[in-house]
PDB file of N, CA and C in Angstrom:
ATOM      1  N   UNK A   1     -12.082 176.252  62.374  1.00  0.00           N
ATOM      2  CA  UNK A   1     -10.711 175.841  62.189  1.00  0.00           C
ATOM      3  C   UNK A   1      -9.934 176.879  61.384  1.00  0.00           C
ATOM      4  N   UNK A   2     -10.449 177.597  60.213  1.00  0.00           N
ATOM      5  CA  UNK A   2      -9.828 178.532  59.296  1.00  0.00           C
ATOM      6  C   UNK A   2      -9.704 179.602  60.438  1.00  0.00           C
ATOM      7  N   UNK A   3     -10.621 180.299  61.198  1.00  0.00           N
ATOM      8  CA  UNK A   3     -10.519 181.164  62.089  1.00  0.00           C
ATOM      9  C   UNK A   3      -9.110 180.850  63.209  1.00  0.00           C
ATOM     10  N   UNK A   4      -8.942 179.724  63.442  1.00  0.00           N
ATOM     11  CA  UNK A   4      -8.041 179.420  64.331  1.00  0.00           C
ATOM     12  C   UNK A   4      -6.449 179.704  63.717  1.00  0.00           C
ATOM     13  N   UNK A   5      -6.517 179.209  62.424  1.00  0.00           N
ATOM     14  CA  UNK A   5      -5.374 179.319  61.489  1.00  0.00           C
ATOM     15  C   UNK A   5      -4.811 180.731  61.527  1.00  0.00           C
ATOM     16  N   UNK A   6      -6.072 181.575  60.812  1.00  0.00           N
ATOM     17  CA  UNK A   6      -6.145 182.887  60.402  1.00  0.00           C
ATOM     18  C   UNK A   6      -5.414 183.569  61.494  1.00  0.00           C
ATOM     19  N   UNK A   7      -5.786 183.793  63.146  1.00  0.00           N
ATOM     20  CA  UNK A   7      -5.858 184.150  64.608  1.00  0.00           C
ATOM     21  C   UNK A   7      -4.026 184.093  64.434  1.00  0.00           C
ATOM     22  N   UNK A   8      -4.184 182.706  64.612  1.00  0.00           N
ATOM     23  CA  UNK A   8      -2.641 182.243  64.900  1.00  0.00           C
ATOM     24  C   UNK A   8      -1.270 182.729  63.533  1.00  0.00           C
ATOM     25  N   UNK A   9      -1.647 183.096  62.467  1.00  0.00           N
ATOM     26  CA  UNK A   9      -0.850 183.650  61.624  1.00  0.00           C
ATOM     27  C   UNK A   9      -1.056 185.145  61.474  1.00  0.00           C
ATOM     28  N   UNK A  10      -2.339 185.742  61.985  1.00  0.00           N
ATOM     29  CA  UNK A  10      -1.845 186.658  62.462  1.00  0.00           C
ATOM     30  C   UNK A  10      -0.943 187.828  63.815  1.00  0.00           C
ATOM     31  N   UNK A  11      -1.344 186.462  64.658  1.00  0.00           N
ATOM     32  CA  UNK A  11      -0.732 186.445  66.150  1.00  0.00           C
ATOM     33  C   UNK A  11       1.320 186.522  65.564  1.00  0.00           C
ATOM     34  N   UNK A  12       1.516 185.759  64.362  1.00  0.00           N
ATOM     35  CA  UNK A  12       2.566 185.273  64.192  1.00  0.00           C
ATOM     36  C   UNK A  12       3.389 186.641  63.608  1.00  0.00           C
ATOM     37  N   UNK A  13       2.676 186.961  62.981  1.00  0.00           N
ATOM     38  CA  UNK A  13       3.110 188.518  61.550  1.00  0.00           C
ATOM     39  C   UNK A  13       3.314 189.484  63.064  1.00  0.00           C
ATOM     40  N   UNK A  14       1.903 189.638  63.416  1.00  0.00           N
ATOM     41  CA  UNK A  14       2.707 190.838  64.470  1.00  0.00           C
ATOM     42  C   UNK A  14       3.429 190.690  65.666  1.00  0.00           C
ATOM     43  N   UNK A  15       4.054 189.936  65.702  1.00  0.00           N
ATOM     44  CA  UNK A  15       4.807 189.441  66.795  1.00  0.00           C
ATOM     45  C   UNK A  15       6.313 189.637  66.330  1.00  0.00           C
ATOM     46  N   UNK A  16       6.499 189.810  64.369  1.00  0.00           N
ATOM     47  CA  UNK A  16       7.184 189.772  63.975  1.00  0.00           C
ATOM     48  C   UNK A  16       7.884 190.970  63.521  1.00  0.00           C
ATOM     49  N   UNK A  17       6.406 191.656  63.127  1.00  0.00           N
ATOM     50  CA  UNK A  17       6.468 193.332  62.925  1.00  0.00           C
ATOM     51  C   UNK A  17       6.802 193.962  64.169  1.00  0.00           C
ATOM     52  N   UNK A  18       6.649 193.477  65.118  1.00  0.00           N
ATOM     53  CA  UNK A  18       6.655 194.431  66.623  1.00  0.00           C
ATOM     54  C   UNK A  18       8.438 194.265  66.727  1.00  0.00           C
ATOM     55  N   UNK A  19       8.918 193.366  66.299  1.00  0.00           N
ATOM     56  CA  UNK A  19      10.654 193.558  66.648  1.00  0.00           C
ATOM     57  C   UNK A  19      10.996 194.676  66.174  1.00  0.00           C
ATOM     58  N   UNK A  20      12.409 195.500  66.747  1.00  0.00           N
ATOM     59  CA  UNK A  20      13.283 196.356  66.582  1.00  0.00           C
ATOM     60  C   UNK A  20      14.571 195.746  66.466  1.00  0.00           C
ATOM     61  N   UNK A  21      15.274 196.464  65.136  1.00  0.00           N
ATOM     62  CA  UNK A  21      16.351 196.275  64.692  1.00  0.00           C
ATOM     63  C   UNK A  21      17.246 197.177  65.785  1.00  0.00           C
ATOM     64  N   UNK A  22      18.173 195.804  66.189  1.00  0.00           N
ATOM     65  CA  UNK A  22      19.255 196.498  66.908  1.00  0.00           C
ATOM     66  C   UNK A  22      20.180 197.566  66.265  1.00  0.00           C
ATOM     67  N   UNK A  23      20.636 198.590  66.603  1.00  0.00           N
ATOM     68  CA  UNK A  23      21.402 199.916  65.893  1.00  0.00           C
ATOM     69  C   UNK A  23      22.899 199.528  65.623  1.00  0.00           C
ATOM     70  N   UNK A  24      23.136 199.211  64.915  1.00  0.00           N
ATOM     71  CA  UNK A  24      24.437 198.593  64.216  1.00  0.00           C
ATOM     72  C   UNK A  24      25.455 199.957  64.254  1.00  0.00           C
ATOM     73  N   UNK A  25      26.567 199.343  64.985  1.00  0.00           N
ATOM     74  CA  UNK A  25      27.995 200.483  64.856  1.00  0.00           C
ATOM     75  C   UNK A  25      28.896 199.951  63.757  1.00  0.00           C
ATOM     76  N   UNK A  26      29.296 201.109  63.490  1.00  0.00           N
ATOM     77  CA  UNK A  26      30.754 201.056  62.360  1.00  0.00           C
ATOM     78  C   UNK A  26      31.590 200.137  62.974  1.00  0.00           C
ATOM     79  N   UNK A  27      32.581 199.011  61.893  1.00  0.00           N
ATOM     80  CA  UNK A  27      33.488 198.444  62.284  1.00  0.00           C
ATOM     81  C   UNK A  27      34.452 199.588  62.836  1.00  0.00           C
ATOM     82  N   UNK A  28      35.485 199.035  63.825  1.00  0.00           N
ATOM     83  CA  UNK A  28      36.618 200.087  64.326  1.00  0.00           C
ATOM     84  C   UNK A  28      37.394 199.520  63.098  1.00  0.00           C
ATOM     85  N   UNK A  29      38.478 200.266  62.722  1.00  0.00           N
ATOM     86  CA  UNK A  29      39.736 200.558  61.993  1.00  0.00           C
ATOM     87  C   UNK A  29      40.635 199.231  62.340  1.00  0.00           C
ATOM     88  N   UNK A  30      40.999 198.363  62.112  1.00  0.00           N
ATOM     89  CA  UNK A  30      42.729 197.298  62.561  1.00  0.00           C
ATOM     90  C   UNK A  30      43.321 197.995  63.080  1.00  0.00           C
ATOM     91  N   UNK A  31      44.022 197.506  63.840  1.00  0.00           N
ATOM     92  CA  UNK A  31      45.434 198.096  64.655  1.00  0.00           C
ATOM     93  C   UNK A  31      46.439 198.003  63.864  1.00  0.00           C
ATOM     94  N   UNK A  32      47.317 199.042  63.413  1.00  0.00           N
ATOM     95  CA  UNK A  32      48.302 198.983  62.623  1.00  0.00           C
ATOM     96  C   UNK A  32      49.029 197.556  63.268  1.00  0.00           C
ATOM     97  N   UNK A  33      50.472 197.060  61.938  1.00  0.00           N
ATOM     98  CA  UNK A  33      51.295 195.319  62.358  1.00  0.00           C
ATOM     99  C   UNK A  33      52.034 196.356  63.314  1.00  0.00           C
ATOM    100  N   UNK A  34      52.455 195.568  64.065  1.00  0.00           N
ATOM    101  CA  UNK A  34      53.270 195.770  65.306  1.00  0.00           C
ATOM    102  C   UNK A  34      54.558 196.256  64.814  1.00  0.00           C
ATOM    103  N   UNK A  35      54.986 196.924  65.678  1.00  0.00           N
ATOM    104  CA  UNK A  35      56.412 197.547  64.948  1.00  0.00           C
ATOM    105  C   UNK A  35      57.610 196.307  65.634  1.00  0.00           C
ATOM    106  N   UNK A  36      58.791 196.773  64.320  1.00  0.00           N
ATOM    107  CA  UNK A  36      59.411 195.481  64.476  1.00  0.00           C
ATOM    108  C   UNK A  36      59.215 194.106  63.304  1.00  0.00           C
ATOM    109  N   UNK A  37      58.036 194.341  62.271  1.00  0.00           N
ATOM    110  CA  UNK A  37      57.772 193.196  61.487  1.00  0.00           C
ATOM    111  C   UNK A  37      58.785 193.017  60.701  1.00  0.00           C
ATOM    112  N   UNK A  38      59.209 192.395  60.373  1.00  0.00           N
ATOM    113  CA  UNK A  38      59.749 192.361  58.758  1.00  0.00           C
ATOM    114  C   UNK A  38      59.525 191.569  57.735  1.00  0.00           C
ATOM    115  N   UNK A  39      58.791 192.186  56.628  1.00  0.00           N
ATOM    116  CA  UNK A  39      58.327 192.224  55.936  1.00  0.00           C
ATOM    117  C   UNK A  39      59.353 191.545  54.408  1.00  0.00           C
ATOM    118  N   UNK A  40      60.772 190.599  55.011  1.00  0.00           N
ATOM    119  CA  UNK A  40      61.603 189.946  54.376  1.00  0.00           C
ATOM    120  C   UNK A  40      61.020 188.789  54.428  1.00  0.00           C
ATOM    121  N   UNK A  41      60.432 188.522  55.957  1.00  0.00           N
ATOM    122  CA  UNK A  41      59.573 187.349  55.676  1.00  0.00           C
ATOM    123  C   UNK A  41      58.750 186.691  55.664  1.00  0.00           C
ATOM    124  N   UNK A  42      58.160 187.064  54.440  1.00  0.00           N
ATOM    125  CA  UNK A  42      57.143 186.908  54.035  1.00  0.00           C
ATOM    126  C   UNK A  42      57.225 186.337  52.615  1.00  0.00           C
ATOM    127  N   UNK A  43      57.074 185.668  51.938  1.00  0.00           N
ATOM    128  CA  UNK A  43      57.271 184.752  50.821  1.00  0.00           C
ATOM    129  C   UNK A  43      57.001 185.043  49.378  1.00  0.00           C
ATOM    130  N   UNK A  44      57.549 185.791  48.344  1.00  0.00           N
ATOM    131  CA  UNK A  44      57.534 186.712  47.268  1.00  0.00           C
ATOM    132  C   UNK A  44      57.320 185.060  45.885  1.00  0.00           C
ATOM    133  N   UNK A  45      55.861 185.573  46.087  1.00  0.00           N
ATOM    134  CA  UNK A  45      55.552 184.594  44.682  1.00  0.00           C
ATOM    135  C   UNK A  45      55.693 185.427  43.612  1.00  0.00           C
ATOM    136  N   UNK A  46      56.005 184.356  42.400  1.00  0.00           N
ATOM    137  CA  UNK A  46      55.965 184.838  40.767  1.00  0.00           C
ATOM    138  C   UNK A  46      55.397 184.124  40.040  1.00  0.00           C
ATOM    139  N   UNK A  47      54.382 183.817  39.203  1.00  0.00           N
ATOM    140  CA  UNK A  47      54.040 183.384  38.595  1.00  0.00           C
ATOM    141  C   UNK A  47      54.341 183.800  37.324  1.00  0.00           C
ATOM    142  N   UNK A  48      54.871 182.378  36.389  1.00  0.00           N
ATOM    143  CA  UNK A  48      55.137 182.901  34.824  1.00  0.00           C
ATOM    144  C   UNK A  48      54.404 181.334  33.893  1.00  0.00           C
ATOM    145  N   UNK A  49      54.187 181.247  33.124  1.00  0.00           N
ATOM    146  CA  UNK A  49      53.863 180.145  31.881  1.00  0.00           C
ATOM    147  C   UNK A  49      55.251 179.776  31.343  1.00  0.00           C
ATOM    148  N   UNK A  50      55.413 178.422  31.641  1.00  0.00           N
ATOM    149  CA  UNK A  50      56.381 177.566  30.600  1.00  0.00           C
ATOM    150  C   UNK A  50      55.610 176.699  29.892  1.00  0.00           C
ATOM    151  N   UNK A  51      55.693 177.066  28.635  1.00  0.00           N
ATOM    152  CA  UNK A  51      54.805 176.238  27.677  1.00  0.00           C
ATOM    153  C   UNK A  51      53.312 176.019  27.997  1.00  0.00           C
ATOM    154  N   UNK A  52      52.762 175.471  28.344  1.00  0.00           N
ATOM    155  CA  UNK A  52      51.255 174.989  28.840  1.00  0.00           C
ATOM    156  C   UNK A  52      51.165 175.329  30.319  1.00  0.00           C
ATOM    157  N   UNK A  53      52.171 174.882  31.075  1.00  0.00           N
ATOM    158  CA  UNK A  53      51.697 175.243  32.359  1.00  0.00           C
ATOM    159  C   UNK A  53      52.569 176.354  32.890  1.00  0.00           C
ATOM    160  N   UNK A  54      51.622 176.743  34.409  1.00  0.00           N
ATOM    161  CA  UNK A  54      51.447 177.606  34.659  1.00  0.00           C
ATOM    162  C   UNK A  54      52.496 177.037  36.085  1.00  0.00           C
ATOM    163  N   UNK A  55      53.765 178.485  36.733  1.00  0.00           N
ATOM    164  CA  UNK A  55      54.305 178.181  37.265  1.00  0.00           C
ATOM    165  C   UNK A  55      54.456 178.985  38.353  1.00  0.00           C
ATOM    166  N   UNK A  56      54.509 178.575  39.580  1.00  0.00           N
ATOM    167  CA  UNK A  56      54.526 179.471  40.972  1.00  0.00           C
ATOM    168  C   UNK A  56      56.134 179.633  41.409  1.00  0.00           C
ATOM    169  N   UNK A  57      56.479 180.051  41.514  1.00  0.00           N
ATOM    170  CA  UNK A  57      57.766 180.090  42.335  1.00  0.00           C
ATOM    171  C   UNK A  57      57.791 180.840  43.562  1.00  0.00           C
ATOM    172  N   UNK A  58      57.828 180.228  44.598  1.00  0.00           N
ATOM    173  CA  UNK A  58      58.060 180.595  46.035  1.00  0.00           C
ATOM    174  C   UNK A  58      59.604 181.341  46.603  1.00  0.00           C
ATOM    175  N   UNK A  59      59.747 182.165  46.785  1.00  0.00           N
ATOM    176  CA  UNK A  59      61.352 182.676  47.455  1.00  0.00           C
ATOM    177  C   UNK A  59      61.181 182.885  49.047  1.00  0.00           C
ATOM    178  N   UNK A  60      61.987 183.178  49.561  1.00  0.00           N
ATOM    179  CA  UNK A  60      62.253 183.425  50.883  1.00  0.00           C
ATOM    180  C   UNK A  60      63.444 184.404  50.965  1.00  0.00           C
ATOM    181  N   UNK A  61      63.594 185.307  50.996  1.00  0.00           N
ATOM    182  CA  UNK A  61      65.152 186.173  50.710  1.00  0.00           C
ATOM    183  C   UNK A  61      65.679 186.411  49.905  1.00  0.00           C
ATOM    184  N   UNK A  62      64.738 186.084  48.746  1.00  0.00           N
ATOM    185  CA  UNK A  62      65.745 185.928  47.348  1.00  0.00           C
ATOM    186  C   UNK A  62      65.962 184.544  47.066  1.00  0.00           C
ATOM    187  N   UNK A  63      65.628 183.303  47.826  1.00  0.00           N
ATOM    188  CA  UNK A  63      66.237 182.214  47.866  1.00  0.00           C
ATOM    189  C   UNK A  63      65.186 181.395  47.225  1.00  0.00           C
ATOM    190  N   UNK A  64      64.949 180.719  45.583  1.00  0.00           N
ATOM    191  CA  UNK A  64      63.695 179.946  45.603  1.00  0.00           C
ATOM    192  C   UNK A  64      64.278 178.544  46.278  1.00  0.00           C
ATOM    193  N   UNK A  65      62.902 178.403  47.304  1.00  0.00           N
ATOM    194  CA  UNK A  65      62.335 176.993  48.047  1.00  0.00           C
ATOM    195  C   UNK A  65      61.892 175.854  47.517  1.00  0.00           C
ATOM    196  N   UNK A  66      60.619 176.587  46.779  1.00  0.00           N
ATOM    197  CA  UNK A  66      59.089 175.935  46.203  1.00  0.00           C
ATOM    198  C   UNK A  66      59.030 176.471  45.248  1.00  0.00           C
ATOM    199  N   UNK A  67      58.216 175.242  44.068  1.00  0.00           N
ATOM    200  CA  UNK A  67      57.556 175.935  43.055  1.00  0.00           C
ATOM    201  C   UNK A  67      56.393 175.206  42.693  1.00  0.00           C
ATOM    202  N   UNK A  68      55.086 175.721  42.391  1.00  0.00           N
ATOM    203  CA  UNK A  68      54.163 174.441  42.532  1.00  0.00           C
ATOM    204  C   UNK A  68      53.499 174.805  40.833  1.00  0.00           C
ATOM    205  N   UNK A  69      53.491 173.638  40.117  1.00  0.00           N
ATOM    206  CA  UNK A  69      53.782 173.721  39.166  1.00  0.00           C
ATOM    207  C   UNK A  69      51.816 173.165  38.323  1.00  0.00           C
ATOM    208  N   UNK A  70      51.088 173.659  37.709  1.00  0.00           N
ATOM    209  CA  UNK A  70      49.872 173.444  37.456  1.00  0.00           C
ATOM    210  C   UNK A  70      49.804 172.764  35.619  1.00  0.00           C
ATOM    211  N   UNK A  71      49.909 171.738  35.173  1.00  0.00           N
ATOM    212  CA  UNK A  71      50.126 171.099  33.809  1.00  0.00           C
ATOM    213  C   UNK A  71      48.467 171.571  33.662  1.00  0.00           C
ATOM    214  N   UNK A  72      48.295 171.869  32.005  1.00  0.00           N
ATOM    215  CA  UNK A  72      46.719 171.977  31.866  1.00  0.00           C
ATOM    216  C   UNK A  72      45.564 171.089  32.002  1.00  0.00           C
ATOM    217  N   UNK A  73      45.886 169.896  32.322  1.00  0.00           N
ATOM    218  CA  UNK A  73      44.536 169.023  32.865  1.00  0.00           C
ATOM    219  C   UNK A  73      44.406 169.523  34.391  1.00  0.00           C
ATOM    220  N   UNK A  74      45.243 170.285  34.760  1.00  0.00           N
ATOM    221  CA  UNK A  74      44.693 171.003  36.004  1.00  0.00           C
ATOM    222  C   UNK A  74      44.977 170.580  37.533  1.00  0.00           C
ATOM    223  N   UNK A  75      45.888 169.100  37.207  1.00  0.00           N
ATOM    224  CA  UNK A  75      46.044 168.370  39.096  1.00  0.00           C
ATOM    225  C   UNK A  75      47.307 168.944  38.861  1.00  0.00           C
ATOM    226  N   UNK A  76      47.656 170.004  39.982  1.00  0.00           N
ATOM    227  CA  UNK A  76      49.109 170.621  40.372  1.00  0.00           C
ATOM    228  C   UNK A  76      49.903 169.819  40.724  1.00  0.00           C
ATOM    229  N   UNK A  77      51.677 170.018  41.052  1.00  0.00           N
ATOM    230  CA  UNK A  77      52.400 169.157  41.933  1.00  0.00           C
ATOM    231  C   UNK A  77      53.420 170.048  42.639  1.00  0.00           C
ATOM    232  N   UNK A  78      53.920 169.827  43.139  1.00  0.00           N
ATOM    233  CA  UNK A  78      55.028 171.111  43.989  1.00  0.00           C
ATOM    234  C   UNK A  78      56.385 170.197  43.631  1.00  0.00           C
ATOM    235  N   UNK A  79      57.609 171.062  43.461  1.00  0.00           N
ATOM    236  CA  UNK A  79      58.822 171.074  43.762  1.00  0.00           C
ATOM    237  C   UNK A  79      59.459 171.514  44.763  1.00  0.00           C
ATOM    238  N   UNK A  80      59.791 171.216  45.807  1.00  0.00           N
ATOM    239  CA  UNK A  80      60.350 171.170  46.963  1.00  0.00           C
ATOM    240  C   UNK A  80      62.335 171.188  46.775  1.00  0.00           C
ATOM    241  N   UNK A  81      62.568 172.045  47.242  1.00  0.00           N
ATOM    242  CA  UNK A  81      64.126 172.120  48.094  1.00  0.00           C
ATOM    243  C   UNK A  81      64.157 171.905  49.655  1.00  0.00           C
ATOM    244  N   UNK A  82      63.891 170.712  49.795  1.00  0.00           N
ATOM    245  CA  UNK A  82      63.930 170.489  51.507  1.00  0.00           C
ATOM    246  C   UNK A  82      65.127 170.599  52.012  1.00  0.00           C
ATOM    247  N   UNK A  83      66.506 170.444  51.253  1.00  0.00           N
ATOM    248  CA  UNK A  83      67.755 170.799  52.319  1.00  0.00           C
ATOM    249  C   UNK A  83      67.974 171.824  52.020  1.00  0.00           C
ATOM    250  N   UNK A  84      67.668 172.650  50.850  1.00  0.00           N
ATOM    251  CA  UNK A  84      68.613 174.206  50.732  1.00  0.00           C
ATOM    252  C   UNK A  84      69.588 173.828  49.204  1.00  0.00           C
ATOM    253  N   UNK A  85      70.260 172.935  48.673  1.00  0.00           N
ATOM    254  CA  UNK A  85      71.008 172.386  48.225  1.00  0.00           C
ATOM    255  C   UNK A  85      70.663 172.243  46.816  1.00  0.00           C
ATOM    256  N   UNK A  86      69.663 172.316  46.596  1.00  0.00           N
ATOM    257  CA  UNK A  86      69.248 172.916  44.655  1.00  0.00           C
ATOM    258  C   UNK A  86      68.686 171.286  44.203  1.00  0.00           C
ATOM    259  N   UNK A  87      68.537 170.116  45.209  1.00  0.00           N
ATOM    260  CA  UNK A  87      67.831 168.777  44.796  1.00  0.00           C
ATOM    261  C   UNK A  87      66.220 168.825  45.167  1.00  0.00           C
ATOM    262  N   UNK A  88      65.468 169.086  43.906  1.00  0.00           N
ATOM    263  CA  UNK A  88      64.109 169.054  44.427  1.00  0.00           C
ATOM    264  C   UNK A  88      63.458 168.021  44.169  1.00  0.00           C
ATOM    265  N   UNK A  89      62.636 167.612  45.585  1.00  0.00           N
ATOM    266  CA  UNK A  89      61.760 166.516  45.250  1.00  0.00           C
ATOM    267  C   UNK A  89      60.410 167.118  45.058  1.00  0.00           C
ATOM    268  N   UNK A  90      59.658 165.825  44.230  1.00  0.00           N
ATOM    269  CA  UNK A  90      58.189 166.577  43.878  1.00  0.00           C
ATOM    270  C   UNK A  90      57.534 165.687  44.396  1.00  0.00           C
ATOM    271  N   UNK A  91      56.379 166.819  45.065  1.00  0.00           N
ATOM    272  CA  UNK A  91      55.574 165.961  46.001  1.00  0.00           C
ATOM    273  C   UNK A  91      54.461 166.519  45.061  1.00  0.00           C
ATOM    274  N   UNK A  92      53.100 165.467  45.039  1.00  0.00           N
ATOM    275  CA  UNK A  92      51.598 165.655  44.584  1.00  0.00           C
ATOM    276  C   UNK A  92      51.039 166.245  45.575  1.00  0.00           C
ATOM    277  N   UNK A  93      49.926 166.990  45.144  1.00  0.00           N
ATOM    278  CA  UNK A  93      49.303 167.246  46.066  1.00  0.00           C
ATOM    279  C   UNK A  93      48.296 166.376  47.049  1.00  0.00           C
ATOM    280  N   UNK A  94      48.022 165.744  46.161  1.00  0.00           N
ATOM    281  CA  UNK A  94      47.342 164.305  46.840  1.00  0.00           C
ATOM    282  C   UNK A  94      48.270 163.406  48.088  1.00  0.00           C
ATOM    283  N   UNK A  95      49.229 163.602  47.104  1.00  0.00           N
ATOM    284  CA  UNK A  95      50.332 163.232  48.700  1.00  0.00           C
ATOM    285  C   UNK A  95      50.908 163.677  49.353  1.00  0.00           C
ATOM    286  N   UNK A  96      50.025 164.165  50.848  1.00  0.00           N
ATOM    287  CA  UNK A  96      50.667 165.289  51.904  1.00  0.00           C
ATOM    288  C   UNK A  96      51.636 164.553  52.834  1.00  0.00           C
ATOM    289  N   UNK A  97      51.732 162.978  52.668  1.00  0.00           N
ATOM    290  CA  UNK A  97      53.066 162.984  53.766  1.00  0.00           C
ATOM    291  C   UNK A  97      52.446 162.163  54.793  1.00  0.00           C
ATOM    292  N   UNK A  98      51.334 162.595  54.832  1.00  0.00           N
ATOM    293  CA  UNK A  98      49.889 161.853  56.155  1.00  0.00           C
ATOM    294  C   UNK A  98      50.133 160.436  55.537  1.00  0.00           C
ATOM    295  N   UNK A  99      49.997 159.648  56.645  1.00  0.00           N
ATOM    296  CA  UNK A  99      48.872 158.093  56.363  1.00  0.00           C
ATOM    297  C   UNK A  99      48.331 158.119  57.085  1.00  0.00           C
ATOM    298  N   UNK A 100      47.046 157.539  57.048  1.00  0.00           N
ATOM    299  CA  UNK A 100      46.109 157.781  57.954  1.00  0.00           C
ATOM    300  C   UNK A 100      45.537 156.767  57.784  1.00  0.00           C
ATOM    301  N   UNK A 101      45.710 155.538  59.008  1.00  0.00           N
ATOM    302  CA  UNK A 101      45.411 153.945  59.511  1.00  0.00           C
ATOM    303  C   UNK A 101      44.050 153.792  58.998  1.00  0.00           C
ATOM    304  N   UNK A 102      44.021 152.691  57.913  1.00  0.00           N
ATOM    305  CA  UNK A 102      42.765 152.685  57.639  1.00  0.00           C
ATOM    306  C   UNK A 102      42.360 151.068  57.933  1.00  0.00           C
ATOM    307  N   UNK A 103      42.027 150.564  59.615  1.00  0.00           N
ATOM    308  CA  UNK A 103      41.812 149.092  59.926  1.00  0.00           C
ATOM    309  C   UNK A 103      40.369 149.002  60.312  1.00  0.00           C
ATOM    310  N   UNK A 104      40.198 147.656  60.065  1.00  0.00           N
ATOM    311  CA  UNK A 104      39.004 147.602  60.170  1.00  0.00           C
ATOM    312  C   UNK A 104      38.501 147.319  61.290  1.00  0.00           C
ATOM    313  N   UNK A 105      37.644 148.294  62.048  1.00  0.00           N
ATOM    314  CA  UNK A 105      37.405 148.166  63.455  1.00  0.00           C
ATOM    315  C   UNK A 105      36.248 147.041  63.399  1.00  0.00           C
ATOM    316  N   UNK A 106      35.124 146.920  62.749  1.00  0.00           N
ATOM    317  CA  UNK A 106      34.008 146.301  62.822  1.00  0.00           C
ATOM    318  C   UNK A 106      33.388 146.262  61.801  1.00  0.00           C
ATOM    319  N   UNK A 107      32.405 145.190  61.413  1.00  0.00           N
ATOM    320  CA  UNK A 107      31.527 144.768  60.320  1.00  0.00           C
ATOM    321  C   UNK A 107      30.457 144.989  60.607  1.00  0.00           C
ATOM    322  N   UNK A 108      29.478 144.919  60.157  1.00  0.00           N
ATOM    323  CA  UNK A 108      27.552 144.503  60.562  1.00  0.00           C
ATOM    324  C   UNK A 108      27.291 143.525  59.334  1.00  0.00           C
TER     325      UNK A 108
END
């Protein structure tokens, strides 16, 4: 039985040693962004500290949107300008807006 073991784990090793590593090529280079991008929009964060917490401010053109705002126990919340108009509502992060039907299909 040890002989059978022995046979078969060595049947196993060189079966393992006998592979060849496939010859690996260099990644190619990215393709430069397409011409034409602009690079206005794209969303210019700042982060600064007011008092304890720590503050993101989102722009778009110069224009702040968003600011998502981190108090030091650490659960963030965002300030939102959803019309443009300088009234921000604050959404949690916990609350994305989703409900998601929670009925009860079946028991056991």
């Amino acid at each position: 039985m040890r002989r059978l073991i022995a046979l078969l784990l060595s049947t196993l090793a060189l079966s393992v040693a006998a592979q060849t590593r496939p010859k690996l090529e260099p990644i190619p280079e990215p393709p430069p962004p397409p011409a034409g991008l602009n690079e206005a929009l794209e969303p210019q964060v700042t982060i600064t500290k007011r008092g304890e917490d720590k503050v993101e401010e989102f722009r778009m053109s110069g224009k702040l949107y968003m600011m998502k705002v981190t108090p030091p126990h650490g659960v963030p919340y965002y300030l939102i300008d959803n019309a443009g108009n300088g009234i921000w509502s604050r959404q949690d992060v916990r609350d994305s807006g989703l409900r998601v039907p929670m009925w009860v299909i079946g028991t056991f």
